[in-house]
Protein backbone atom coordinates (compact mmCIF):
# COMPACT_ATOMS: atom_id res chain seq x y z
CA UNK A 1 83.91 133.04 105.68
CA UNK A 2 87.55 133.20 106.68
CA UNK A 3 86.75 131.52 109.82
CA UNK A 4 85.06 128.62 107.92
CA UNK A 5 87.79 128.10 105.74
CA UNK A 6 90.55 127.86 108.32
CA UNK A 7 88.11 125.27 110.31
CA UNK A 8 87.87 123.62 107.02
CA UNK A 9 91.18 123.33 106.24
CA UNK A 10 91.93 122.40 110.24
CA UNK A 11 90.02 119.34 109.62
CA UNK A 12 91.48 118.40 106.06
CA UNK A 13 95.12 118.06 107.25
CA UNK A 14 94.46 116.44 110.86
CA UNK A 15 92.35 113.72 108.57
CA UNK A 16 95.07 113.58 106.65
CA UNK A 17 97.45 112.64 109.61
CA UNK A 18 96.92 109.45 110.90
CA UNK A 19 97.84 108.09 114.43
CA UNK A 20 97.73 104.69 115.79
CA UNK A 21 99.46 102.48 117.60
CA UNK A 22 100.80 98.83 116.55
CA UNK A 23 98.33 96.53 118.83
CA UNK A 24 96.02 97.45 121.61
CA UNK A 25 98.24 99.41 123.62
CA UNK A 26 96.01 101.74 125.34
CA UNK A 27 95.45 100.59 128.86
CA UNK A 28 91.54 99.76 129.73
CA UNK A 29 91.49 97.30 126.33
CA UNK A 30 89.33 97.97 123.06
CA UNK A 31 86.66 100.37 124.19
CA UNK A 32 89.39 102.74 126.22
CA UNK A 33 91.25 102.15 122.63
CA UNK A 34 88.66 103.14 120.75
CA UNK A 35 87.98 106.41 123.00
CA UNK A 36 91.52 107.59 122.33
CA UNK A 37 92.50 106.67 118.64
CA UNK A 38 91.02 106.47 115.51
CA UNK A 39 93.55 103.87 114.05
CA UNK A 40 95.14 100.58 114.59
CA UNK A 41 97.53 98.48 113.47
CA UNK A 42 97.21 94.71 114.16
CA UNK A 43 100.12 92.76 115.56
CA UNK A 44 98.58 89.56 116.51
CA UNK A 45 97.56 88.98 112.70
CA UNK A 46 101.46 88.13 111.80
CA UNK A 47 101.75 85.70 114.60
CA UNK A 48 98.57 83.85 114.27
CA UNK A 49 95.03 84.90 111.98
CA UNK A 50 91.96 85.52 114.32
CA UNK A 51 88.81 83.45 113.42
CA UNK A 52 86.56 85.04 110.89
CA UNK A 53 84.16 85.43 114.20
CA UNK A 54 86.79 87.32 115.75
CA UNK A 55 87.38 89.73 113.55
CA UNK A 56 83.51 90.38 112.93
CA UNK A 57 83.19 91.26 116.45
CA UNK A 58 86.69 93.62 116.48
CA UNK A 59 85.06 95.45 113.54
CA UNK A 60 81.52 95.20 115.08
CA UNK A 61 82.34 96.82 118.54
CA UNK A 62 84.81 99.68 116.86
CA UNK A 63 83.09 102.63 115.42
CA UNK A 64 82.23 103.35 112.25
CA UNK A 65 84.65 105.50 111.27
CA UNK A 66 87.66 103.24 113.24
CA UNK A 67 90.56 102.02 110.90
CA UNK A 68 91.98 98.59 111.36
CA UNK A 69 95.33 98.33 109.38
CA UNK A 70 97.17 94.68 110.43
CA UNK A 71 100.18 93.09 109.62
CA UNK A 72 100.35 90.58 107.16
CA UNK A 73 100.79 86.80 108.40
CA UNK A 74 104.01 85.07 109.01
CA UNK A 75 103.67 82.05 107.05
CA UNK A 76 103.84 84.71 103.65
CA UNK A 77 107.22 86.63 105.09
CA UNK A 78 109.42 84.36 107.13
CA UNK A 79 110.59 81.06 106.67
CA UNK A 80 109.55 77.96 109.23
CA UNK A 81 113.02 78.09 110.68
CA UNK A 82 111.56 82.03 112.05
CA UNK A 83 111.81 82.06 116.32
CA UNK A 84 108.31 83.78 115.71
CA UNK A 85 106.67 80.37 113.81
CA UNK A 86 107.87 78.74 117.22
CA UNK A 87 106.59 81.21 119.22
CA UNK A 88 102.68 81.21 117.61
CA UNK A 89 103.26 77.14 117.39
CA UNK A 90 102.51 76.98 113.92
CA UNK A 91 104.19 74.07 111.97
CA UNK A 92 104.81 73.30 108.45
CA UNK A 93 103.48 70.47 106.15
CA UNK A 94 106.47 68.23 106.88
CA UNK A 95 108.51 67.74 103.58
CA UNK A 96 107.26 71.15 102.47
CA UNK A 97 109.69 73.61 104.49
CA UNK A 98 111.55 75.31 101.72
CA UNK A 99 108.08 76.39 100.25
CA UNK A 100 106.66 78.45 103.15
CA UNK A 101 107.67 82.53 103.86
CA UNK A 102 110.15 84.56 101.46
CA UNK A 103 107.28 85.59 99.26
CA UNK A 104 107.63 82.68 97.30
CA UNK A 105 105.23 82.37 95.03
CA UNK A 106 103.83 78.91 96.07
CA UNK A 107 100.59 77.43 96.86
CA UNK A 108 101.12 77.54 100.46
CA UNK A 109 101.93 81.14 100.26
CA UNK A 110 99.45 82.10 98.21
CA UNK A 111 97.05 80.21 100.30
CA UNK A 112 98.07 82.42 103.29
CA UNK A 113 97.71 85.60 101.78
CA UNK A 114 93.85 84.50 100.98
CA UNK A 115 93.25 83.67 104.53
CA UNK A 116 94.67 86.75 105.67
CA UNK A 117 92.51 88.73 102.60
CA UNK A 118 89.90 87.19 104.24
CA UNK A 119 90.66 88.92 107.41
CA UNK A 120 91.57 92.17 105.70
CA UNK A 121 88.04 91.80 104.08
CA UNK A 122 86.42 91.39 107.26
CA UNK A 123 88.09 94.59 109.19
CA UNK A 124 87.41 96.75 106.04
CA UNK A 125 90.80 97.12 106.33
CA UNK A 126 92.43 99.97 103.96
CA UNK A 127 96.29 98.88 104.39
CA UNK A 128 97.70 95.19 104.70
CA UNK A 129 101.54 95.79 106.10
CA UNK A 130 103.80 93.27 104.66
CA UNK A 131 107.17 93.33 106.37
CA UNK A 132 110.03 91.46 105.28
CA UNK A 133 112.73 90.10 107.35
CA UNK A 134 116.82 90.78 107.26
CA UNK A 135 117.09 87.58 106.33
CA UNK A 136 115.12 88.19 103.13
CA UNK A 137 117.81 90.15 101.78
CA UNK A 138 118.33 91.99 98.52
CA UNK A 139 119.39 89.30 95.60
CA UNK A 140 117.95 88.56 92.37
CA UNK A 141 116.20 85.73 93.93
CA UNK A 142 114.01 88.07 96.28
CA UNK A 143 113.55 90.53 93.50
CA UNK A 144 111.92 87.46 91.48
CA UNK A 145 109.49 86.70 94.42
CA UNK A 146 108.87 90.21 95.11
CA UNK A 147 107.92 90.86 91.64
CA UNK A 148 105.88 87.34 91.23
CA UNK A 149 103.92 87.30 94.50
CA UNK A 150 102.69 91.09 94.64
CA UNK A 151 102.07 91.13 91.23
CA UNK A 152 99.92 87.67 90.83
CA UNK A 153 97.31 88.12 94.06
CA UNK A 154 94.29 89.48 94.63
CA UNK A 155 94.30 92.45 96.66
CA UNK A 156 90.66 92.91 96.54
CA UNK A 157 91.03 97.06 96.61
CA UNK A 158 93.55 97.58 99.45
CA UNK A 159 96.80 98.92 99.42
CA UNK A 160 100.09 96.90 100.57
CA UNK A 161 102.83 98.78 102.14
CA UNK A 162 105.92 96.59 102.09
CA UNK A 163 108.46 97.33 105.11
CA UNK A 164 111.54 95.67 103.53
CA UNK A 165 114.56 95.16 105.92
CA UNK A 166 118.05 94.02 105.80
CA UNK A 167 120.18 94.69 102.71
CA UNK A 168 117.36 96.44 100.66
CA UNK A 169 118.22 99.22 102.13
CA UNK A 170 121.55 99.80 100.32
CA UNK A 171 119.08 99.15 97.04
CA UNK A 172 116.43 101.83 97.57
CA UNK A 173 116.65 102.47 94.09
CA UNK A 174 115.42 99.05 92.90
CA UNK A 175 112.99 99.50 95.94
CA UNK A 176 111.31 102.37 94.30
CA UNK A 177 110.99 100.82 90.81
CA UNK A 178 109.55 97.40 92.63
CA UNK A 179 107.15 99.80 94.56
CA UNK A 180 106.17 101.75 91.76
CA UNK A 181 105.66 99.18 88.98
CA UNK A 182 103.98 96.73 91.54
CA UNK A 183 101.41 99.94 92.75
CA UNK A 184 103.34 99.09 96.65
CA UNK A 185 103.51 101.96 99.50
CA UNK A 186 107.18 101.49 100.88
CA UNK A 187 106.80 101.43 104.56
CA UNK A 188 109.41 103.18 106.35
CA UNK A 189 110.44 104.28 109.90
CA UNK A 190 110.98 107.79 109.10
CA UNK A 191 113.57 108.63 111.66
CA UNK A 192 115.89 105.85 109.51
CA UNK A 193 114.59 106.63 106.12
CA UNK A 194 112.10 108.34 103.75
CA UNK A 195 109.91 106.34 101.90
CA UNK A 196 111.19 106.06 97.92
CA UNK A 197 107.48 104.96 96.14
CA UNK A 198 105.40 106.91 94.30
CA UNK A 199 102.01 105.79 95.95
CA UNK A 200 100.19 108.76 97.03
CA UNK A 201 99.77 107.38 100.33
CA UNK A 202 103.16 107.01 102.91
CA UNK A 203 102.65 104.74 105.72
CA UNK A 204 105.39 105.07 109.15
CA UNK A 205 105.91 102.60 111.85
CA UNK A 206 108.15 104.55 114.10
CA UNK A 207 110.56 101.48 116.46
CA UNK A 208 112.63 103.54 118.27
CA UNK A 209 115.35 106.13 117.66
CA UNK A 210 118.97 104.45 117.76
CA UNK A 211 121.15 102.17 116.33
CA UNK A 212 120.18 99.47 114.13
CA UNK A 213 116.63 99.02 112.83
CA UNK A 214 114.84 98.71 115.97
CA UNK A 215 115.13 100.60 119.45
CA UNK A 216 111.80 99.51 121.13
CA UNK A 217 112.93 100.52 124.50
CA UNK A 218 112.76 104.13 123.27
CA UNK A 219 110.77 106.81 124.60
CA UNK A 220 109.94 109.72 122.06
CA UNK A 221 110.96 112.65 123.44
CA UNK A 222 108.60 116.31 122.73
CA UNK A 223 111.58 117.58 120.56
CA UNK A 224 111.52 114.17 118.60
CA UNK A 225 107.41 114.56 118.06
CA UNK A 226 108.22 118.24 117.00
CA UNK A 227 110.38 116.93 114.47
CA UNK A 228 108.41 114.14 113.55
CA UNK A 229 105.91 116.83 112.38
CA UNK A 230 107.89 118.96 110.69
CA UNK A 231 108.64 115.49 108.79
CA UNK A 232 105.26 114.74 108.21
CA UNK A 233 103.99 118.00 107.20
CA UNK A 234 106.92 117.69 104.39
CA UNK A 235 105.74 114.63 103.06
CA UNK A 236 102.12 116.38 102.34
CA UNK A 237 103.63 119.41 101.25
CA UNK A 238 105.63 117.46 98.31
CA UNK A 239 102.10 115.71 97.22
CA UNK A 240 101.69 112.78 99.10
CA UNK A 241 97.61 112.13 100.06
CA UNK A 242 97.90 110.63 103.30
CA UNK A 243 100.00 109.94 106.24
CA UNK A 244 99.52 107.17 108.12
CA UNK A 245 102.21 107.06 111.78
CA UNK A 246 102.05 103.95 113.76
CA UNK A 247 104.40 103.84 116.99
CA UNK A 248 105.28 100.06 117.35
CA UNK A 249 107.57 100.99 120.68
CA UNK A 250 107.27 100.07 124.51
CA UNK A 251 105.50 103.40 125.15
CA UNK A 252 103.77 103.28 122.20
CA UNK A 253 100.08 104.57 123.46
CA UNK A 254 101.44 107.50 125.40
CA UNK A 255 103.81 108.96 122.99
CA UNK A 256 101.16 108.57 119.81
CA UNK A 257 98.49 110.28 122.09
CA UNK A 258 101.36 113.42 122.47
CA UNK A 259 102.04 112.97 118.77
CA UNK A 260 98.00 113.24 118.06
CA UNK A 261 97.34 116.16 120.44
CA UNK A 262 101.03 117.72 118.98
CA UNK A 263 99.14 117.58 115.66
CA UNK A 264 96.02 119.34 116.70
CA UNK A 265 97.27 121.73 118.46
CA UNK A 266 100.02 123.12 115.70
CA UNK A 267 97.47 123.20 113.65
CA UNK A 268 94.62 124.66 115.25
């Protein structure tokens, strides 16, 4: 009976733990994906939505018990004038600009966010990641569109984690109350910072260990996974539910297969 109880418990915290990678990083495409990992996050989403189609055949081909997390579309978070609107070669309604990205809480916005809840809908998808750029900084302004656009859409059951950058990080404490009166998971790279919501669920995206906010040259050394552990085994011992850890770096697939089989092995 011991036995069974260790095994159980084995298998409760490794479910708990969740690994991924941000994009299809594992080299062989979907299916070798699918062989290693259990979890993804989509990149392509915040460049440019897939068709409807698409995404039936992404969550078609996965298995059933495959998680697709993605990343919230462009248009919502960053303003026309973004290098990335450029780079998908998506352009504005001319004359309407200054009503795209920032969270406003316009049509057009509000418009994106259904097509990519359509998407979201599609993939089953459990988490929508809405990341917010350093030039969305902290200001009474933002904290107007933060509160107006999270709390007027339809989320149809999923959870956002919002990623804020920039300046909100010298205001985690208005952070926290936006995250916990708007029910929001506060997305956090926790080598920078720990995550200040409430939500029972804490969701990572690890870019990189050095200066500044992003380091995606960075390989994770076995020290660095060690320690990401001991982090993450933290955040469920203080009550959180879930754990997701997405590495969104160049060697992204190798060092979140390490991190996986670091997991099951400290804990087998």
């Amino acid at each position: 009976m011991k036995f069974l109880e260790q095994c159980f418990q084995y298998f409760l915290v490794v479910e708990l733990i969740k690994v991924g990678c941000c994009g299809w990083a594992v080299r062989g495409g979907k299916e070798a994906y699918f062989r290693v990992f259990k979890l993804i996050e989509l990149q392509s989403t915040f460049y440019k939505l897939p068709r409807v189609s698409t995404a039936e055949n992404w969550r078609n081909i996965a298995p059933p018990d495959f998680e697709f997390t993605l990343k919230a579309w462009q248009v919502i978070t960053h303003p026309p004038s973004s290098p990335t609107w450029r780079r998908a070669g998506i352009k504005p309604e001319p004359g309407r600009e200054d009503r795209y990205g920032f969270l406003r809480p316009t049509e057009e916005n509000f418009e994106a966010w259904s097509r990519t809840l359509e998407i979201c809908r599609v993939l089953r998808a459990k988490v929508c990641v809405v990341q917010t750029p350093p030039s969305f900084g902290f200001s009474e302004e933002n904290v107007r569109n933060v509160r107006d656009f999270f709390g007027s859409i339809d989320r149809g059951g999923m959870d956002i984690a919002w990623e804020p950058r920039g300046t909100w990080n010298d205001h985690l404490d208005v952070v926290k109350e936006l995250c916990d009166s708007l029910n929001l998971i506060h997305a956090v790279d926790i080598f920078r910072r720990s995550p200040v919501s409430s939500h029972p669920t804490c969701y990572i995206r690890l870019h990189g260990i050095g200066r500044g906010e992003v380091n995606y040259k960075y390989k994770y050394t076995d020290d660095d996974l060690r320690v990401l552990l001991g982090k993450v085994s933290d955040l469920l011992s203080s009550g959180y539910r879930e754990v997701y850890v997405l590495f969104n770096n160049v060697y992204m697939a190798d060092d979140a297969l390490r991190f996986q089989r670091l997991v099951e092995s400290e804990l087998s």
